[in-house]
Protein backbone atom coordinates (compact mmCIF):
# COMPACT_ATOMS: atom_id res chain seq x y z
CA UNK A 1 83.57 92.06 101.79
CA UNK A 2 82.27 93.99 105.04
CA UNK A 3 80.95 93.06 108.14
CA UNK A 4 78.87 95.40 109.68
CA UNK A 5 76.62 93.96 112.52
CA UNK A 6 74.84 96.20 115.23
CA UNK A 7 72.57 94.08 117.78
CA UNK A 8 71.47 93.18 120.97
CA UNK A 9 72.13 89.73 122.32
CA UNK A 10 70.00 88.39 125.50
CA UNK A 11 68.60 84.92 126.61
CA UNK A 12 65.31 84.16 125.69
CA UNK A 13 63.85 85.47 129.38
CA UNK A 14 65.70 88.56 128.76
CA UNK A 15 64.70 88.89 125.23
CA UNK A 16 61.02 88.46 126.56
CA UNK A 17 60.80 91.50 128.57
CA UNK A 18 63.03 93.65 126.10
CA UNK A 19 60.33 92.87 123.59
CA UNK A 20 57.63 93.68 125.64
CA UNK A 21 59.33 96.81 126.89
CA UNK A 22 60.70 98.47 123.46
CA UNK A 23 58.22 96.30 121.04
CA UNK A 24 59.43 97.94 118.04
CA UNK A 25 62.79 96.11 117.98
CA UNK A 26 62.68 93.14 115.29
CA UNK A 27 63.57 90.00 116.68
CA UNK A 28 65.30 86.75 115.26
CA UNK A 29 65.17 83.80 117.70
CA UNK A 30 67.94 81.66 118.07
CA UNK A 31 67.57 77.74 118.59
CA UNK A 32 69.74 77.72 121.41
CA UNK A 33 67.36 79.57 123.52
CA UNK A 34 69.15 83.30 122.47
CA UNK A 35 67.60 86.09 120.15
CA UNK A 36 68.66 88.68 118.07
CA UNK A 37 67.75 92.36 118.26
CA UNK A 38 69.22 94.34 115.54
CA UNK A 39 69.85 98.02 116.25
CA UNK A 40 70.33 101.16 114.25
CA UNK A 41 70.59 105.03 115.18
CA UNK A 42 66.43 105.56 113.66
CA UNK A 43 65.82 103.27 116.38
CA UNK A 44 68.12 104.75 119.32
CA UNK A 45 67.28 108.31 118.09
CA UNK A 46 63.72 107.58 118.99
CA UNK A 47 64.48 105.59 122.11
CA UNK A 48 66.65 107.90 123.38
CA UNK A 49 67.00 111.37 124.35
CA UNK A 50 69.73 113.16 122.30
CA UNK A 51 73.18 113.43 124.32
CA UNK A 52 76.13 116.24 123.08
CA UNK A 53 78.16 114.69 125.82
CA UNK A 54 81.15 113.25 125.01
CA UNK A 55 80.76 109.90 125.16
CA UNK A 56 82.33 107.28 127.59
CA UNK A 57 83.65 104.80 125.33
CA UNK A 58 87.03 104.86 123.28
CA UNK A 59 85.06 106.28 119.99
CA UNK A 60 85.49 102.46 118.23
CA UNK A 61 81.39 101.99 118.62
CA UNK A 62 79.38 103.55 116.19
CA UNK A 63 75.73 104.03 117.91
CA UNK A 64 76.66 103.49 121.54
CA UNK A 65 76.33 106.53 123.15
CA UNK A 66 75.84 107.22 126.92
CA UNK A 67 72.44 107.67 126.92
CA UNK A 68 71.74 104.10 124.52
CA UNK A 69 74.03 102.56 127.25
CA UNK A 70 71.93 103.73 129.84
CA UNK A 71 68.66 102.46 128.06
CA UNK A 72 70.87 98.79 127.89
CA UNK A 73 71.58 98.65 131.61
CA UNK A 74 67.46 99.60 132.10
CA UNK A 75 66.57 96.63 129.51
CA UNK A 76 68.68 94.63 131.83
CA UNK A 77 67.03 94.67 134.80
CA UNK A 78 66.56 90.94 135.70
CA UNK A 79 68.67 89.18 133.26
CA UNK A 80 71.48 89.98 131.10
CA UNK A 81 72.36 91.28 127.53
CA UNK A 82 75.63 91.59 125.23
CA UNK A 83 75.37 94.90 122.91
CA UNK A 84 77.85 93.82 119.83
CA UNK A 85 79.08 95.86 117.15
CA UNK A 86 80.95 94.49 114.49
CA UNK A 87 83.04 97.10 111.50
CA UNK A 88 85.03 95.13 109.13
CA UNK A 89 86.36 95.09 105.74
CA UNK A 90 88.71 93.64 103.32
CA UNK A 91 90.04 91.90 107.02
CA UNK A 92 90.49 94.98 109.05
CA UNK A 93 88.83 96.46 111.26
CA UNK A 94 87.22 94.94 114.54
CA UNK A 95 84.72 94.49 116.68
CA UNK A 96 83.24 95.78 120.01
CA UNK A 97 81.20 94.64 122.93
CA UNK A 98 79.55 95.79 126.22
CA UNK A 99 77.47 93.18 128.77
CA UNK A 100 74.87 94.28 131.46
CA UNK A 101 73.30 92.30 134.06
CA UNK A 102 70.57 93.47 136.67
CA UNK A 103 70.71 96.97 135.36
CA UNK A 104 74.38 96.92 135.71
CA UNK A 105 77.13 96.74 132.81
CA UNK A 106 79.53 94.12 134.28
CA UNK A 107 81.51 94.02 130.79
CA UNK A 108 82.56 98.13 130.11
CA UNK A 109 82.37 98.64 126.11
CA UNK A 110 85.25 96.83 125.03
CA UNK A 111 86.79 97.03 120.75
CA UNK A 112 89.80 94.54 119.88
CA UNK A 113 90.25 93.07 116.40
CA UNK A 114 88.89 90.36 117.36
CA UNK A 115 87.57 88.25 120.14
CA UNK A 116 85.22 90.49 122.23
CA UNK A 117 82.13 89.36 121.05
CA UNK A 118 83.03 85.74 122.10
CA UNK A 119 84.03 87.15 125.37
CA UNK A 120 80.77 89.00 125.90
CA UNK A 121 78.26 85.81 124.76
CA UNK A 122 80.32 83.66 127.24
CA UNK A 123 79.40 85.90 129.87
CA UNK A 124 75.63 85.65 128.90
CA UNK A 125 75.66 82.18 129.01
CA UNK A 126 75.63 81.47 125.32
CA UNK A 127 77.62 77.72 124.43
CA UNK A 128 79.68 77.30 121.92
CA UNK A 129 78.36 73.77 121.73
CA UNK A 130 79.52 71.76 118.23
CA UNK A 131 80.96 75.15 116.67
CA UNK A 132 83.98 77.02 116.20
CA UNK A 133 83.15 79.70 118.59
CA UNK A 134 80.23 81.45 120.60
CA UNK A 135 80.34 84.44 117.41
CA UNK A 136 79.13 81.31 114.82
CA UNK A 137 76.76 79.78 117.50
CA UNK A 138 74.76 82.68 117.31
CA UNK A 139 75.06 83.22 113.89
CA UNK A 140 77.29 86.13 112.83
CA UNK A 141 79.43 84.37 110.78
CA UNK A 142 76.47 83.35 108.15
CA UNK A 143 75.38 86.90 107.91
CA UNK A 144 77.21 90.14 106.83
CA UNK A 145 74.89 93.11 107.84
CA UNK A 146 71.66 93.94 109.60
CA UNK A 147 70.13 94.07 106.52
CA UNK A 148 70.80 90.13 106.20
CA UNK A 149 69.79 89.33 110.11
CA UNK A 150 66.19 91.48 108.81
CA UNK A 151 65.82 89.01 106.06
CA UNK A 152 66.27 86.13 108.04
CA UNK A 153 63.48 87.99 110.71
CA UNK A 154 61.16 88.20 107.32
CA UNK A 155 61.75 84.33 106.53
């Protein structure tokens, strides 16, 4: 089975003015105060200017180009956010991460097999509290796709 995740991860302040700045993102609250903004290229493409530069990150990350990392470091401006990207299957593969605060990225896009994703949600502030790690206290480990953190959105 695959894992194929590609969101947007902010405290609920954060979230807030994301939502109220690019209102078309879907949005799955968290209970511990975090939401959920699943991305996809439709959406980017229509956010964002189209950019043939070559793009500034190690070519792991599927949709973050320089100009959607821009538009992140812009949604930041007076909180924080953790873009995640997770491309697995049959246990390989891995998973990537990139954290702005204040309109700054203070965590560059970083891929590793595992691992970055916890790394970037610490840095936001999310707790692990009574679970395994920060990736199942937000809830990637009981969905598989964007198409599943949509459904839950739809619940």
């Amino acid at each position: 089975m695959g894992h194929f995740i590609y969101a947007i991860v902010a405290p609920e302040s954060t979230a807030n003015a994301i939502s109220h700045t690019w209102p078309e993102l879907l949005r799955l609250n968290r209970e511990n105060g975090f939401a959920i903004f699943p991305i996809d290229a439709t959406l980017i493409d229509a956010r964002v200017a189209p950019d043939e530069s070559q793009t500034d990150t190690d070519n792991q990350f599927m949709l973050l180009t320089n100009g959607f990392r821009s538009l992140l470091a812009e949604l930041s401006c007076g909180g924080e956010l953790a873009y995640v990207e997770t491309e697995y299957f049959g246990g390989t593969g891995g998973q990537g991460a990139l954290v702005c605060r204040d309109g700054e990225e203070i965590m560059p896009p970083t891929w590793h097999t595992s691992g970055t994703i916890n790394a970037a949600l610490k840095v936001i502030g999310l707790s692990r509290g009574l679970h395994f790690d920060r990736f199942a206290a937000i809830g990637f480990t009981k969905v598989r796709s964007n198409e599943d953190l949509l459904a839950l959105i739809k619940e």
